[in-house]
PDB file of N, CA and C in Angstrom:
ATOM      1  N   UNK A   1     171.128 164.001  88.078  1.00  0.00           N
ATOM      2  CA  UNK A   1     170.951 165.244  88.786  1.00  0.00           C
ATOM      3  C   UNK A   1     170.771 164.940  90.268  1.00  0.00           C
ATOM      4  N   UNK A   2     171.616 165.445  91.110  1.00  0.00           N
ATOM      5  CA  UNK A   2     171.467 165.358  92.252  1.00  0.00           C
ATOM      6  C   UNK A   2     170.165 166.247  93.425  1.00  0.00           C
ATOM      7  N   UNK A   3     169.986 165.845  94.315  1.00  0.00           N
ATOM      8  CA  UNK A   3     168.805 166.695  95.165  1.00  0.00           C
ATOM      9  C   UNK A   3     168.736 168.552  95.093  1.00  0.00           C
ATOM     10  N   UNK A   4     170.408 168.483  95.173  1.00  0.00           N
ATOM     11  CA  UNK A   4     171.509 169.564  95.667  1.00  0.00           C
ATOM     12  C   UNK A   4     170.931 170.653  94.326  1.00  0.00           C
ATOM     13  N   UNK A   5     171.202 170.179  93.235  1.00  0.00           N
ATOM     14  CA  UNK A   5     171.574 170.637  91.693  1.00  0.00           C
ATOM     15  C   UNK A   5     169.825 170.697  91.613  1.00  0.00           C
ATOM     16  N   UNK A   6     169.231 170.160  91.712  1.00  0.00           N
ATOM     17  CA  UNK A   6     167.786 169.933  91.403  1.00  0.00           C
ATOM     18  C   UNK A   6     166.930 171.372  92.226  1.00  0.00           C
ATOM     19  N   UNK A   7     167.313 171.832  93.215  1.00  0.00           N
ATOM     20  CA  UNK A   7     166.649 172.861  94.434  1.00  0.00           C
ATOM     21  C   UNK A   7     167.377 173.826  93.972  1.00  0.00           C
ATOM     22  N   UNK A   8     168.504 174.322  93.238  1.00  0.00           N
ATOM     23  CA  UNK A   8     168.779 175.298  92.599  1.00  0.00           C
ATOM     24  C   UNK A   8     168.241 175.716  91.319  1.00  0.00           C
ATOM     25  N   UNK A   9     167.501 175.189  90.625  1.00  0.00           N
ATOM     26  CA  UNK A   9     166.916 175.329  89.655  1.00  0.00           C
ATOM     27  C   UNK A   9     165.547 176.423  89.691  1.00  0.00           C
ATOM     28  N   UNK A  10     165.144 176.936  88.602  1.00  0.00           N
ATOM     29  CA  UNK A  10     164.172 177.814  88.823  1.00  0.00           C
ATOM     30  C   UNK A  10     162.916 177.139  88.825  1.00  0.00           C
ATOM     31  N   UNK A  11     161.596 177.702  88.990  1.00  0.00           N
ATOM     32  CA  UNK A  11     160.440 176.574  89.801  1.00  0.00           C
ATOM     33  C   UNK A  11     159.964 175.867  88.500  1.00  0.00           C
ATOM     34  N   UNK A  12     159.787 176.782  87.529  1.00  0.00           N
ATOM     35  CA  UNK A  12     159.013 176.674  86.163  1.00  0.00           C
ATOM     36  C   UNK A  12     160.065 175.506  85.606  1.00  0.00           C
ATOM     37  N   UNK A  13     161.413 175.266  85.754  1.00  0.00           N
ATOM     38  CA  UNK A  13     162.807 174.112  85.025  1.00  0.00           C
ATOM     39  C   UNK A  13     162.144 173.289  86.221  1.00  0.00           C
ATOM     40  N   UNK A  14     162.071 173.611  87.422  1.00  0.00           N
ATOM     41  CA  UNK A  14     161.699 172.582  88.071  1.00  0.00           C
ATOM     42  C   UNK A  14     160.415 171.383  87.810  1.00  0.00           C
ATOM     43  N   UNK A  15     159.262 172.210  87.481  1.00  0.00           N
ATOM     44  CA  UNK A  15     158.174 171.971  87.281  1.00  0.00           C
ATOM     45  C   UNK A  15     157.983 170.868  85.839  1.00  0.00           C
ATOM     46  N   UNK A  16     158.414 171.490  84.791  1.00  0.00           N
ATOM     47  CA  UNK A  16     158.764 170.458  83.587  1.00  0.00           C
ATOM     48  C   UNK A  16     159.821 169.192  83.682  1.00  0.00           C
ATOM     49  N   UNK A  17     160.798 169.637  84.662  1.00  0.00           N
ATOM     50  CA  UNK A  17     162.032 168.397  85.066  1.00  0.00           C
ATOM     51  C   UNK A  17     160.762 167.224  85.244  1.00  0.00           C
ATOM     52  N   UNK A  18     160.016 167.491  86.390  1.00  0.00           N
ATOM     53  CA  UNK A  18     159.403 166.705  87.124  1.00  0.00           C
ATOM     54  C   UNK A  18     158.477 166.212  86.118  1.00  0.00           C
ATOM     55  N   UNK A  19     157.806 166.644  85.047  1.00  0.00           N
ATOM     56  CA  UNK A  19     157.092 166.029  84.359  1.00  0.00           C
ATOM     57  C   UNK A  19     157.302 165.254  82.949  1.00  0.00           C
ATOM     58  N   UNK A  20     158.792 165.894  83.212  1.00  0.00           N
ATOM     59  CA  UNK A  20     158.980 165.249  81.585  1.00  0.00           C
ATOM     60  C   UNK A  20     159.853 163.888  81.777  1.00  0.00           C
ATOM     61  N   UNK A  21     160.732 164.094  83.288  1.00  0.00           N
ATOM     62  CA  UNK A  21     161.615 162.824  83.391  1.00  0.00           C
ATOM     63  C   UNK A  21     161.258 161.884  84.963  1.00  0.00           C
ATOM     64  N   UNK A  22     160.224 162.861  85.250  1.00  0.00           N
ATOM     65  CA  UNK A  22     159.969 162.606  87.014  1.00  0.00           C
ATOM     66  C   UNK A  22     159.540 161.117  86.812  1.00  0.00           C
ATOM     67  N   UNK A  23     158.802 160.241  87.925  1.00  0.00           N
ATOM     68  CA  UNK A  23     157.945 159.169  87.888  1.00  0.00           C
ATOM     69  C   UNK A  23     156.826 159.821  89.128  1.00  0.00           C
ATOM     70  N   UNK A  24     155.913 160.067  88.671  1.00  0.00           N
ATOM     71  CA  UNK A  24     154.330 160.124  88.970  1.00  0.00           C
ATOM     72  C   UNK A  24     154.739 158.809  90.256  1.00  0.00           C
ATOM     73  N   UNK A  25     154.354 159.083  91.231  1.00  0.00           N
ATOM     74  CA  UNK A  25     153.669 158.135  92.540  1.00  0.00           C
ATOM     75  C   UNK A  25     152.598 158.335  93.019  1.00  0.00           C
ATOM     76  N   UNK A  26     151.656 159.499  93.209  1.00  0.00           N
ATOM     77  CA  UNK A  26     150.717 159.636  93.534  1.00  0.00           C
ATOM     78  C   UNK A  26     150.331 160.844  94.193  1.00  0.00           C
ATOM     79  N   UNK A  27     148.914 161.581  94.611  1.00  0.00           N
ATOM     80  CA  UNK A  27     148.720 162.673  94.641  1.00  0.00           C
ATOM     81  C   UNK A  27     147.936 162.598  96.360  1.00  0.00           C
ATOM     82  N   UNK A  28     147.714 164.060  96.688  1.00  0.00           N
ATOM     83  CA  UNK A  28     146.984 163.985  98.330  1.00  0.00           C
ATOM     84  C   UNK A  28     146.536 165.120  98.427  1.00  0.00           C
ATOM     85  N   UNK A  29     145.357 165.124  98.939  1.00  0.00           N
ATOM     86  CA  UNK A  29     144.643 166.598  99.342  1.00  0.00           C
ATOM     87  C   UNK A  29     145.355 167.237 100.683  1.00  0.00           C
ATOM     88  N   UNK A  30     146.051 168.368 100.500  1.00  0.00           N
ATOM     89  CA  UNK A  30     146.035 168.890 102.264  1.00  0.00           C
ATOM     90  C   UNK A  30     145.298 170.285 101.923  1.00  0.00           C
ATOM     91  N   UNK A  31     144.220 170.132 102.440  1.00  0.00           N
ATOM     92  CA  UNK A  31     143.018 171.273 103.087  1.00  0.00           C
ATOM     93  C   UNK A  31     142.686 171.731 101.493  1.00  0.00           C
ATOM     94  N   UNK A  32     142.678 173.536 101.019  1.00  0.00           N
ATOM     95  CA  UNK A  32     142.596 173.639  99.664  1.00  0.00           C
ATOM     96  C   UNK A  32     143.904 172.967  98.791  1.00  0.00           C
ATOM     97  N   UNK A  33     144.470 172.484  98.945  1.00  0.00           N
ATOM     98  CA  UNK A  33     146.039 172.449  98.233  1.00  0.00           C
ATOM     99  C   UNK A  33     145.771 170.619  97.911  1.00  0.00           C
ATOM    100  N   UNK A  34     146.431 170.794  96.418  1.00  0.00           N
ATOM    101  CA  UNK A  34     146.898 169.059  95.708  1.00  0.00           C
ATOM    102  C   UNK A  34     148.230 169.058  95.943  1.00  0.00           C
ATOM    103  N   UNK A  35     148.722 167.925  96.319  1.00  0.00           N
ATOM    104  CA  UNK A  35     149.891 167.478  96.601  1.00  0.00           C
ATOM    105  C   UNK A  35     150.442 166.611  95.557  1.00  0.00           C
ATOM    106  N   UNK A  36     151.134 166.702  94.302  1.00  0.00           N
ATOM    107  CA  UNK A  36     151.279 165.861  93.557  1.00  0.00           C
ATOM    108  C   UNK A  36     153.164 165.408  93.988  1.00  0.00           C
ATOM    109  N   UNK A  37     153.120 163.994  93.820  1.00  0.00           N
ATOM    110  CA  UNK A  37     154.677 163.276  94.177  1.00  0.00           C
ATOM    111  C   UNK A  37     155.358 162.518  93.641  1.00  0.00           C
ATOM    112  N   UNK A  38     156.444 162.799  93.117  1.00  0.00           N
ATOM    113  CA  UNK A  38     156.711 162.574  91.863  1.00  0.00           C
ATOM    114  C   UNK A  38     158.525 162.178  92.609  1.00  0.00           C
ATOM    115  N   UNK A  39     158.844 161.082  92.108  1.00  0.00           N
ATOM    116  CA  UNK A  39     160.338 160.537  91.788  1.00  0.00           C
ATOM    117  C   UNK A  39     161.731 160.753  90.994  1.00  0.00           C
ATOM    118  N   UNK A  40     162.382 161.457  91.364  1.00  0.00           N
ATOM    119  CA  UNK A  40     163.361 161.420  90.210  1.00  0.00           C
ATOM    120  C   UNK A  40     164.885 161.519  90.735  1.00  0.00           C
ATOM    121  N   UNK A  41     165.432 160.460  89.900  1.00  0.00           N
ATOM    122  CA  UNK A  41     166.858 159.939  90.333  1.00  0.00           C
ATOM    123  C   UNK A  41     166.867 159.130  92.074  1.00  0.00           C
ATOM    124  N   UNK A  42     167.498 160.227  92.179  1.00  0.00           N
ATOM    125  CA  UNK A  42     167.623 159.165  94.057  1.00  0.00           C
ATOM    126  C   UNK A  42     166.820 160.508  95.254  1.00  0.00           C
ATOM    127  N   UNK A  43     165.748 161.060  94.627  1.00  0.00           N
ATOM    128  CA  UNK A  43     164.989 161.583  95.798  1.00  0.00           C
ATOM    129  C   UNK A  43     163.532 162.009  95.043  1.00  0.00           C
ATOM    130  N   UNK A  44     162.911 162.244  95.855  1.00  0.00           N
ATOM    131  CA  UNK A  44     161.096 162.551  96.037  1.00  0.00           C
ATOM    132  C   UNK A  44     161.400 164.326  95.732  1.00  0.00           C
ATOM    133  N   UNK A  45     160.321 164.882  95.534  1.00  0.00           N
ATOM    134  CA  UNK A  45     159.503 166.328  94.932  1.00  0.00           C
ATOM    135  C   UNK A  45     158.212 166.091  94.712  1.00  0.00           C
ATOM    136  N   UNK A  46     157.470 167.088  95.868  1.00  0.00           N
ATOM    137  CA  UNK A  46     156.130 167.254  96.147  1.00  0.00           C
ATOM    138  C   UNK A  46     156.136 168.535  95.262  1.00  0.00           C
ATOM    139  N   UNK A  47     155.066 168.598  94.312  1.00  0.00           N
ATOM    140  CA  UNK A  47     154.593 170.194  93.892  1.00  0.00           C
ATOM    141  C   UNK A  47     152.912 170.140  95.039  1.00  0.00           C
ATOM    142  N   UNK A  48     153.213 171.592  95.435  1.00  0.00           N
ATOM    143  CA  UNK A  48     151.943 172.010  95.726  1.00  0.00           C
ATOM    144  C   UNK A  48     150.981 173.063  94.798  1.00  0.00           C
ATOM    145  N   UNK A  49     149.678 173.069  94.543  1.00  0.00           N
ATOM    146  CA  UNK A  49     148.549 172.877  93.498  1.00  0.00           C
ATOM    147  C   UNK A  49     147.647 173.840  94.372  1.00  0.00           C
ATOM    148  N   UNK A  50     147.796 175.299  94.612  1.00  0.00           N
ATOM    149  CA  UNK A  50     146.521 175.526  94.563  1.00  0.00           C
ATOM    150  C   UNK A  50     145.428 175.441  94.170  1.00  0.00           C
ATOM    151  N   UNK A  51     144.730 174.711  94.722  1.00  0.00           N
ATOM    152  CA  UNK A  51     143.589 174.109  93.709  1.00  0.00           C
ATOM    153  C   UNK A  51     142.529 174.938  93.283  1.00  0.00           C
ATOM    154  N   UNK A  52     142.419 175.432  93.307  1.00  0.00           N
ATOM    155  CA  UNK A  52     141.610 176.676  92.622  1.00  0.00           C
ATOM    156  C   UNK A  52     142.173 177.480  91.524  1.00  0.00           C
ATOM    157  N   UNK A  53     143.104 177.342  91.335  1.00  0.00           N
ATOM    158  CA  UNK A  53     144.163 177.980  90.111  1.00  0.00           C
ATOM    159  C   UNK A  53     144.672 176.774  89.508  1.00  0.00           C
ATOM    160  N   UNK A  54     145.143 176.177  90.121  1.00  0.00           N
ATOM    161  CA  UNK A  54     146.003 175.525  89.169  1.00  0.00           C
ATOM    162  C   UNK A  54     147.661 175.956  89.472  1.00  0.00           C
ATOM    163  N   UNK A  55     147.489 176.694  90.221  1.00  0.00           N
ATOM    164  CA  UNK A  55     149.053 177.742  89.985  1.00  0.00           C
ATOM    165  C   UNK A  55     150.103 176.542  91.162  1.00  0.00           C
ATOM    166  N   UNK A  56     151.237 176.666  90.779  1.00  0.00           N
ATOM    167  CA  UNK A  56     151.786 175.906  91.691  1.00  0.00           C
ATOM    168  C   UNK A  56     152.482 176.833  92.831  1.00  0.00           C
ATOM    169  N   UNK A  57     152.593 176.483  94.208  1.00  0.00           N
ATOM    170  CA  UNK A  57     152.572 177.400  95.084  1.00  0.00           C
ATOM    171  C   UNK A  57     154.046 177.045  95.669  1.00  0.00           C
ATOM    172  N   UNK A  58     154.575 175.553  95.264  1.00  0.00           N
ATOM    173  CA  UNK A  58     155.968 175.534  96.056  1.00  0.00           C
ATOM    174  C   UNK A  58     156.142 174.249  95.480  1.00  0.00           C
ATOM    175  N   UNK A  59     157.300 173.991  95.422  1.00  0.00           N
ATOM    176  CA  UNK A  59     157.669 172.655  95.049  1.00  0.00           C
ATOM    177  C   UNK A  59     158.873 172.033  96.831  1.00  0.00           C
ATOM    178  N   UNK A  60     158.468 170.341  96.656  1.00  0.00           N
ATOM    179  CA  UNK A  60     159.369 170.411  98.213  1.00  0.00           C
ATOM    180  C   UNK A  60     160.047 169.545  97.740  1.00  0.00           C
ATOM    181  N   UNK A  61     161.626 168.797  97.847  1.00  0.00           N
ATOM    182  CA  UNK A  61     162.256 167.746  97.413  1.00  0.00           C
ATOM    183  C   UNK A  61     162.895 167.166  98.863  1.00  0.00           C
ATOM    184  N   UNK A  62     162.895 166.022  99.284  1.00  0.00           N
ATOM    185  CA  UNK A  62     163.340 165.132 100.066  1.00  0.00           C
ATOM    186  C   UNK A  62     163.836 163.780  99.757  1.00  0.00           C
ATOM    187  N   UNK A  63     164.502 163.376 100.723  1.00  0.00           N
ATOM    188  CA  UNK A  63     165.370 161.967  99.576  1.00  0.00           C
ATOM    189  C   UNK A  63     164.927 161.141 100.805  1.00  0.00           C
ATOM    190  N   UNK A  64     164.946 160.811 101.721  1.00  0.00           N
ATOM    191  CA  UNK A  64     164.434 159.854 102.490  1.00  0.00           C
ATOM    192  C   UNK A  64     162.510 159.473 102.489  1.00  0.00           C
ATOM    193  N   UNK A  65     162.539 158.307 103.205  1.00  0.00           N
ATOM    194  CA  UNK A  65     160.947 157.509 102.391  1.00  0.00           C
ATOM    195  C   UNK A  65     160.300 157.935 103.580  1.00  0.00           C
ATOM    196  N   UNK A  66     160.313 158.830 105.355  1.00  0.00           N
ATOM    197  CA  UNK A  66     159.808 159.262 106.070  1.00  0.00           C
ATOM    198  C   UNK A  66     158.077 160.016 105.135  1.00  0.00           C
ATOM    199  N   UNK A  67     158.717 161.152 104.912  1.00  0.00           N
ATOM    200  CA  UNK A  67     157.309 161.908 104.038  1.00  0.00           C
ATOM    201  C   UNK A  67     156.589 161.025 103.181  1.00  0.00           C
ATOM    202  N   UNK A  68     156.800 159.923 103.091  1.00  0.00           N
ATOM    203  CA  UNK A  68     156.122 158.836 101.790  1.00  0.00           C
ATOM    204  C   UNK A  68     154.709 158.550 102.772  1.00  0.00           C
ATOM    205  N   UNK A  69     154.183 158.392 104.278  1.00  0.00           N
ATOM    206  CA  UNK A  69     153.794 157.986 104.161  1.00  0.00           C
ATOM    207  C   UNK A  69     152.081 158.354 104.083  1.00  0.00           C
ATOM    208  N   UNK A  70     151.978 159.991 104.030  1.00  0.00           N
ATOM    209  CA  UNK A  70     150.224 160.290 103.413  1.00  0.00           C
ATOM    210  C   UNK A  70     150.322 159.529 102.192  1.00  0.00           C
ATOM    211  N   UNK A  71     150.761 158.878 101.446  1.00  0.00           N
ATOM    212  CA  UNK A  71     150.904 158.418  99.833  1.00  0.00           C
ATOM    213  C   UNK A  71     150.212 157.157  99.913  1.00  0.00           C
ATOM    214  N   UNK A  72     150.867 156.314 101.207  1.00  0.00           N
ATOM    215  CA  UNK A  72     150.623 154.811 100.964  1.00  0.00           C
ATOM    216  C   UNK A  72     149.462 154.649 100.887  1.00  0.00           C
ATOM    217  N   UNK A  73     148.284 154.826 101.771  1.00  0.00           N
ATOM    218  CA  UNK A  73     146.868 154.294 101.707  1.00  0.00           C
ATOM    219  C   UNK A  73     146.813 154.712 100.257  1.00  0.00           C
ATOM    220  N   UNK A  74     147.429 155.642  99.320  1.00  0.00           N
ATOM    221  CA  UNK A  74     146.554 155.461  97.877  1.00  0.00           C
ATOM    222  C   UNK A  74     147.077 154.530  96.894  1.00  0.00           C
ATOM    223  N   UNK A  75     148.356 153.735  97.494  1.00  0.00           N
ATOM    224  CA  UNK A  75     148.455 153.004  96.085  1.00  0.00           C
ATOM    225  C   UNK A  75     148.289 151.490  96.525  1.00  0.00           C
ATOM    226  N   UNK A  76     147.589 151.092  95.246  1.00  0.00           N
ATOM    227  CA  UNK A  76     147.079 149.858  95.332  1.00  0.00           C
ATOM    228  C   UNK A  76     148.370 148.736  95.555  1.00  0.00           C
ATOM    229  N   UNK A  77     148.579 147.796  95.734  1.00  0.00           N
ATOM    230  CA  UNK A  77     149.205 146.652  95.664  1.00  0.00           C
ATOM    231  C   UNK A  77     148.555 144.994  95.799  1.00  0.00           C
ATOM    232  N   UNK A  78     147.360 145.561  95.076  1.00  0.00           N
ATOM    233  CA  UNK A  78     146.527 143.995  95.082  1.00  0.00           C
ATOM    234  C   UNK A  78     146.968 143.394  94.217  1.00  0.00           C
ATOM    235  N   UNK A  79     147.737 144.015  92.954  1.00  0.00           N
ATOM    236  CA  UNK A  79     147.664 142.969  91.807  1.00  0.00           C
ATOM    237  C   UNK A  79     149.421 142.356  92.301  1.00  0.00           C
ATOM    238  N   UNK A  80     149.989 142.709  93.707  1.00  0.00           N
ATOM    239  CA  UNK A  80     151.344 142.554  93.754  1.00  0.00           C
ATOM    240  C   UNK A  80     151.145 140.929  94.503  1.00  0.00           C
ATOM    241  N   UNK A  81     150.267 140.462  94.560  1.00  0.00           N
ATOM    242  CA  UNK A  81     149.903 139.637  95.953  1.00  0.00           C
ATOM    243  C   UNK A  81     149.200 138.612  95.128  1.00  0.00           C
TER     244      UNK A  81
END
């Protein structure tokens, strides 16, 4: 599935895509909102998490590693070293 084919989809197909075939990278607080970031095929998809609901408020997809980097300080790479 391409980026293209993936942003036409409805949020709720979107939302299960991402969890059933996505890869989990890691999550980020911005202000009330969870940022969860998730991998699939050859680009990135941020869901945003009102956090007080639970409800998801937008999903964002980008294919370049620019937006990756609120992510890095959370993932470990001690055991890479």
């Amino acid at each position: 599935m391409t980026l293209c084919e993936f942003s036409l989809l409805p949020e709720e197909e979107k939302t299960a895509l991402l969890y059933e075939q996505g890869v989990y990278i890691g999550k980020r607080k911005r202000g009330g909102t969870t940022v969860l970031l998730y991998q699939l095929e050859g680009f990135y998809a941020e869901i945003y998490y009102r956090q007080y609901r639970r409800v998801v408020d937008r999903i964002r997809c980008f294919a370049g590693t620019e937006r990756l980097d609120p992510y890095l300080t959370e993932i470990d790479v001690e055991h890479l070293v």
